[in-house]
C-alpha atoms as a PDB file:
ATOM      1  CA  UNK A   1      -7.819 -10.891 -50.063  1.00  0.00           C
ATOM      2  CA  UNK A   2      -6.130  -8.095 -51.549  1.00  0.00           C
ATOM      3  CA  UNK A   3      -2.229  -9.143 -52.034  1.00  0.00           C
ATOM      4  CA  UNK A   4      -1.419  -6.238 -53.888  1.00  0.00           C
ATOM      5  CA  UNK A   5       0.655  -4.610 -51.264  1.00  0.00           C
ATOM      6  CA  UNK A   6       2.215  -7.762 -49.869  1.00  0.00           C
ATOM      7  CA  UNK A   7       5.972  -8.399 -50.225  1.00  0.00           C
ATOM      8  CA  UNK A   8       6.304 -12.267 -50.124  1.00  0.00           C
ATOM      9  CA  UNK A   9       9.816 -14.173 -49.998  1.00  0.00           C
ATOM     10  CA  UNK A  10      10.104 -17.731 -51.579  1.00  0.00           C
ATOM     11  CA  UNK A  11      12.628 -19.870 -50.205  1.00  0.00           C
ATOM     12  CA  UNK A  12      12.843 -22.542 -52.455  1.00  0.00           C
ATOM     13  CA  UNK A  13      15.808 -24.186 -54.490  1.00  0.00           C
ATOM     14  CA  UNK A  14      12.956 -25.814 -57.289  1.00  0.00           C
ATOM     15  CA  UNK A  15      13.132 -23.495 -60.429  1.00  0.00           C
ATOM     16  CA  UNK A  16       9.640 -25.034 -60.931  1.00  0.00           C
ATOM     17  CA  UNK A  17       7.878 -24.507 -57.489  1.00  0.00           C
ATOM     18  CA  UNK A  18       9.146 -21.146 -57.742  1.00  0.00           C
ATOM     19  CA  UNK A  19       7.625 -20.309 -61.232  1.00  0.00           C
ATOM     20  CA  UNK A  20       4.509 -22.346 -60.081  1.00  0.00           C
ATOM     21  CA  UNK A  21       4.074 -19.877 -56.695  1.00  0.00           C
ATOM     22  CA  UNK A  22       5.164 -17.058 -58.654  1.00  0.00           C
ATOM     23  CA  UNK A  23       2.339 -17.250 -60.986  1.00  0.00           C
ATOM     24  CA  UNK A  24      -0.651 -18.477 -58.640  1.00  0.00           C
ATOM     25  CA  UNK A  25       0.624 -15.485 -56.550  1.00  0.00           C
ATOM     26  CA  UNK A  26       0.584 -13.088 -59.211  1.00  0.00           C
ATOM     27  CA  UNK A  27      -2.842 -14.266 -60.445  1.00  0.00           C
ATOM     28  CA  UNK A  28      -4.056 -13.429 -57.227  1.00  0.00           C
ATOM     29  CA  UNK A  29      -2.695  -9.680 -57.831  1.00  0.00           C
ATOM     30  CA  UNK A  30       0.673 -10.169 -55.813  1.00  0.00           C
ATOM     31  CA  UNK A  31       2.532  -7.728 -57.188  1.00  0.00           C
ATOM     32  CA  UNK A  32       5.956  -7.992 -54.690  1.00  0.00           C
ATOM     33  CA  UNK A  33       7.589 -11.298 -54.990  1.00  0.00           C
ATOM     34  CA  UNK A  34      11.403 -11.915 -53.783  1.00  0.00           C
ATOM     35  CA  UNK A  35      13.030 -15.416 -53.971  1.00  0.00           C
ATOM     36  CA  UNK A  36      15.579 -17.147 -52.797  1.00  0.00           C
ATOM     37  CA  UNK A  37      17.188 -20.325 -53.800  1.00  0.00           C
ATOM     38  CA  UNK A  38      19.389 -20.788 -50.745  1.00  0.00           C
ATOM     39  CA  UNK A  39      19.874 -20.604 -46.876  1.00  0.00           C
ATOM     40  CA  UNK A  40      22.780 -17.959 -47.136  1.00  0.00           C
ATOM     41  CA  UNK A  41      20.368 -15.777 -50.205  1.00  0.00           C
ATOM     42  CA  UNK A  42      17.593 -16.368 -47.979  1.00  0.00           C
ATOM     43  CA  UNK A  43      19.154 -14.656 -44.949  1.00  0.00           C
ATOM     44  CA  UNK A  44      19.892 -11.578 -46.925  1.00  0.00           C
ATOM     45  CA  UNK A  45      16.606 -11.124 -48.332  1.00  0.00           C
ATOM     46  CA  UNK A  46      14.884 -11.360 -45.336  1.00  0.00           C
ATOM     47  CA  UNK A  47      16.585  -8.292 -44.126  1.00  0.00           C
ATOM     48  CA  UNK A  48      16.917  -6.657 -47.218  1.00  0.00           C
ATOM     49  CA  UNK A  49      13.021  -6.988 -48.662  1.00  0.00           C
ATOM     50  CA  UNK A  50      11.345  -7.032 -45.542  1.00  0.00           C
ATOM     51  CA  UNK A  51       8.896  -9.515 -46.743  1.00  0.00           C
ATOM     52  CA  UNK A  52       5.542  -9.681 -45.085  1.00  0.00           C
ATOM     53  CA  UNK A  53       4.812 -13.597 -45.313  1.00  0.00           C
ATOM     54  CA  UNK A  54       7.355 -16.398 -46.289  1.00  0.00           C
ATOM     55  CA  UNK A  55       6.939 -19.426 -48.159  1.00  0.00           C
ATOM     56  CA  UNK A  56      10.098 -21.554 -47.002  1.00  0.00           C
ATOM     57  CA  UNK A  57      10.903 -25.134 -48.744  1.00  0.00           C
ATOM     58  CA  UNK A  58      11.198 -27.210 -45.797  1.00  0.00           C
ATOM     59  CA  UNK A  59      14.313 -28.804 -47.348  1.00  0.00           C
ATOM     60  CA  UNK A  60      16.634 -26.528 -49.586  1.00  0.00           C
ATOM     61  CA  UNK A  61      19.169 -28.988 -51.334  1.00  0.00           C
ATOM     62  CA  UNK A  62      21.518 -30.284 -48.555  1.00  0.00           C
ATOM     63  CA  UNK A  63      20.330 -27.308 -46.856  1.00  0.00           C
ATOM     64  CA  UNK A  64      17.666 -27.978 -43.762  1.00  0.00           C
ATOM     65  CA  UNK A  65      14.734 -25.172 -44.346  1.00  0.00           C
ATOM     66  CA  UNK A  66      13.701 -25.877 -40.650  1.00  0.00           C
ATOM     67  CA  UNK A  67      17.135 -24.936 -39.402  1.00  0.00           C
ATOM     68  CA  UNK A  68      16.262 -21.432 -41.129  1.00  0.00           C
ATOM     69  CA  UNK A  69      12.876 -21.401 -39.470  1.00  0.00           C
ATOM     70  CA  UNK A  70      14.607 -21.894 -36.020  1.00  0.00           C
ATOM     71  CA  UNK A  71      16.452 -18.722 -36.811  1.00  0.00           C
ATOM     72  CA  UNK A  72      14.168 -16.407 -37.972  1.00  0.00           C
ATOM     73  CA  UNK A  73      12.188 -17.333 -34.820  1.00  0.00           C
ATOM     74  CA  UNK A  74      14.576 -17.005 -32.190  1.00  0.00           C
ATOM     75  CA  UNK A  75      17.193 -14.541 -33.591  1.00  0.00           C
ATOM     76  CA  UNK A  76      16.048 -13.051 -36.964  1.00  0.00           C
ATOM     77  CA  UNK A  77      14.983  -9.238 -37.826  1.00  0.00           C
ATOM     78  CA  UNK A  78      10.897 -10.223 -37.413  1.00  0.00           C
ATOM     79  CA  UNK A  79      10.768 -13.277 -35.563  1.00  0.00           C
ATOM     80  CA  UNK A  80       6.745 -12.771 -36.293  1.00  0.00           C
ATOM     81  CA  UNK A  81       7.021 -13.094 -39.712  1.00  0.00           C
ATOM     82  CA  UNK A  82       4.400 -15.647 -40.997  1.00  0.00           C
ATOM     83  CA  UNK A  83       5.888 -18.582 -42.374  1.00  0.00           C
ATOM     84  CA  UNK A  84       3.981 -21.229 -44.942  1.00  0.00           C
ATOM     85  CA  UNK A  85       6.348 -24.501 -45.086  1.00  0.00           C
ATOM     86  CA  UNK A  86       6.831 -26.128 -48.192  1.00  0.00           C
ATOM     87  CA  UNK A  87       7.974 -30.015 -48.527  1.00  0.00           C
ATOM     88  CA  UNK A  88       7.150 -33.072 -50.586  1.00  0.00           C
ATOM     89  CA  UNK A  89       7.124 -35.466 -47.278  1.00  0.00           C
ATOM     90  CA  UNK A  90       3.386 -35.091 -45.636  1.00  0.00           C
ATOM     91  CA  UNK A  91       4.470 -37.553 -43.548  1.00  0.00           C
ATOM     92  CA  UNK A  92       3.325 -36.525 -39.937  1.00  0.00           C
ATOM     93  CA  UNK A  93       6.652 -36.506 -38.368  1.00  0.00           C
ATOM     94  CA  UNK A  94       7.899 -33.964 -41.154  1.00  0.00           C
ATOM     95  CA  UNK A  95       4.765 -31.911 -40.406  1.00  0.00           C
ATOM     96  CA  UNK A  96       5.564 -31.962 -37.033  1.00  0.00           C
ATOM     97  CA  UNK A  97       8.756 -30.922 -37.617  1.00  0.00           C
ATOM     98  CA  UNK A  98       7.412 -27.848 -39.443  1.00  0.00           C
ATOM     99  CA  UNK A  99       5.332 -26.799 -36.417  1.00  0.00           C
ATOM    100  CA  UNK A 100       7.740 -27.354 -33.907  1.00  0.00           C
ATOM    101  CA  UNK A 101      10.369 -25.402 -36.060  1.00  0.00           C
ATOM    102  CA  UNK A 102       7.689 -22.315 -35.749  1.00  0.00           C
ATOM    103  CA  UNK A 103       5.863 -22.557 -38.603  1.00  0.00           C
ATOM    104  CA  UNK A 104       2.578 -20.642 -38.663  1.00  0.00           C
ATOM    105  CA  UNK A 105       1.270 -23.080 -41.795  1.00  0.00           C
ATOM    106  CA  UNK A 106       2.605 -26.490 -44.024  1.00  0.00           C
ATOM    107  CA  UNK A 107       1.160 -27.266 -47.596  1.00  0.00           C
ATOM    108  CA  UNK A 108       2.437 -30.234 -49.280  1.00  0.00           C
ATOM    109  CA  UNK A 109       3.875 -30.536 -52.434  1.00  0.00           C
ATOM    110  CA  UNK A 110       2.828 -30.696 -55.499  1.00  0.00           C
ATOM    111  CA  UNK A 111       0.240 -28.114 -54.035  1.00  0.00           C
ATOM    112  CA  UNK A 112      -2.771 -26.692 -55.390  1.00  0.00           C
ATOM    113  CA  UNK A 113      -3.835 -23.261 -55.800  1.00  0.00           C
ATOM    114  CA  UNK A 114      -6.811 -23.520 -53.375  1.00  0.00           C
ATOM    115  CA  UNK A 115      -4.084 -25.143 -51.059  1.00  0.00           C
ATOM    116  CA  UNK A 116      -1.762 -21.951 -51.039  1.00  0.00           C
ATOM    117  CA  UNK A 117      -4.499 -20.017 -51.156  1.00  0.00           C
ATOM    118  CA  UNK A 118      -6.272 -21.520 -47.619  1.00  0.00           C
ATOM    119  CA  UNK A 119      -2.673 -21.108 -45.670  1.00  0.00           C
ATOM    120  CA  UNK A 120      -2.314 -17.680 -46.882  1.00  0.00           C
ATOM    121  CA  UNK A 121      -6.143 -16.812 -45.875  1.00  0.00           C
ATOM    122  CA  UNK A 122      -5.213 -18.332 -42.896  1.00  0.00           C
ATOM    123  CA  UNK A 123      -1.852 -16.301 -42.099  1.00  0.00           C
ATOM    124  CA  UNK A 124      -3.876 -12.856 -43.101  1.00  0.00           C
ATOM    125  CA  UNK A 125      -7.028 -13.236 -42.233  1.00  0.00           C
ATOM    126  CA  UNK A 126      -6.689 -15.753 -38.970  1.00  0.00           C
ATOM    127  CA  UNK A 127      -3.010 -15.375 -37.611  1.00  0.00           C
ATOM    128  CA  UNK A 128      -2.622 -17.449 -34.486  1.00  0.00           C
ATOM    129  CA  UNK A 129      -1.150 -16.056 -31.249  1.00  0.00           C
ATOM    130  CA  UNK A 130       2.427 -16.255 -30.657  1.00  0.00           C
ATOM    131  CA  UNK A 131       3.550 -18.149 -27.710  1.00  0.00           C
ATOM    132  CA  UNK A 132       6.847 -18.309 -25.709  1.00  0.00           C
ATOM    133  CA  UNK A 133       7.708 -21.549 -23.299  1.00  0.00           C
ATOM    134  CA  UNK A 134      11.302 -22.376 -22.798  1.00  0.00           C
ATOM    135  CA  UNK A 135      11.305 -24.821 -25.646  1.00  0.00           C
ATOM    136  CA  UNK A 136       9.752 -22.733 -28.081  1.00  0.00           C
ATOM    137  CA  UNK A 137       8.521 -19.462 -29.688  1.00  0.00           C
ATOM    138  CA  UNK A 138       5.990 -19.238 -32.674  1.00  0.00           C
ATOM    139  CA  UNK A 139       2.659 -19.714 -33.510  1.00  0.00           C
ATOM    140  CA  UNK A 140       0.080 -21.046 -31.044  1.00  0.00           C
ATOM    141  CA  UNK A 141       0.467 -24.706 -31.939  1.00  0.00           C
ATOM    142  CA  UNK A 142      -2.760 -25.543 -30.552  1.00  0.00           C
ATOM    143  CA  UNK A 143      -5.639 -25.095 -33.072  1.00  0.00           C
ATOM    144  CA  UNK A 144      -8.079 -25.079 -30.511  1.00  0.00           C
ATOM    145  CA  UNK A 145      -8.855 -24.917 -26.635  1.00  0.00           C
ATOM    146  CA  UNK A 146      -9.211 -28.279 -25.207  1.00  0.00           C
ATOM    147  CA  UNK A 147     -10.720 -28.318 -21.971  1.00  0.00           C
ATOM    148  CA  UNK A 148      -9.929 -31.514 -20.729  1.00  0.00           C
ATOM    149  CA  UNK A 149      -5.817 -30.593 -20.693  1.00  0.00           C
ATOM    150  CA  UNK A 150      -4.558 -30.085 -17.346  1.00  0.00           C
ATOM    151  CA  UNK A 151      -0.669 -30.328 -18.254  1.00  0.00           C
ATOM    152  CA  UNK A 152       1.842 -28.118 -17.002  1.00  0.00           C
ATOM    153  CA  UNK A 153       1.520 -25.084 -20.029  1.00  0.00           C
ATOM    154  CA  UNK A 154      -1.829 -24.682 -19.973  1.00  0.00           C
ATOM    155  CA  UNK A 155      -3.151 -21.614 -21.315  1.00  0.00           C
ATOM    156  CA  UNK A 156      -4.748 -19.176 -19.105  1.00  0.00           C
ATOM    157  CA  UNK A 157      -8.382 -18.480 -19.230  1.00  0.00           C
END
């Protein structure tokens, strides 16, 4: 993956986590990196940088990442934008969470390289459809077709 030309936005209010995407980003030849450290910086960068993928802490101090999410899917600038979720708790109501939100990929803290560097293969080279239903709009949250699902959304063939 070339990332030369990509203008990534970390939300995150962890000095550290910052420096540690920061550098894995920049190792990988990222050359455009914006960050913000709150909900209120967050919302001016993504207007102001246009970033083309975000990597969003899914908790930013007393600040709820998700509730930022929700925005920038139903009333932001690029409601398309690819979103990688951040958080410490893997627990699977937190990842959940993260999808229902509209996140297009979650990587759990402390992450490795190889981690970020899956979700971000993943956002470039594989997005997922985006899908609208009256109770959400984001990513496909289905991975794959199952065949056997006969419930009231199901996708057409």
């Amino acid at each position: 993956m070339d990332l030369r030309k990509v203008h990534f936005l970390i939300i995150e209010d962890s000095h550290e986590t910052v420096v540690m995407v920061r550098s894995v980003l920049a190792a990988w030849g990222a050359a455009v990196m914006h960050e913000a450290s709150s909900v209120e910086r967050a919302l001016e960068m993504l207007t102001t940088a246009s970033p083309d993928i975000a990597i969003l802490d899914q908790k930013l101090g007393v600040d709820d990442g998700l509730s930022l999410l929700r925005f920038v899917r139903h009333e932001g600038a690029n409601p398309y934008l690819p979103v990688i979720v951040l958080s410490a708790d893997g627990r699977p109501v937190k990842v959940a969470e993260a999808r229902d939100a509209g996140a297009n990929e979650f990587l759990l803290k402390p992450f490795t390289a190889r981690g970020l560097y899956d979700r971000l293969q993943s956002v470039i080279l594989r997005p997922r459809p985006f899908v609208r239903s009256t109770d959400y709009f984001g990513p496909d949250r289905r991975r794959r077709d199952d065949p056997e699902y006969a419930g009231p959304e199901r996708r057409g063939g």
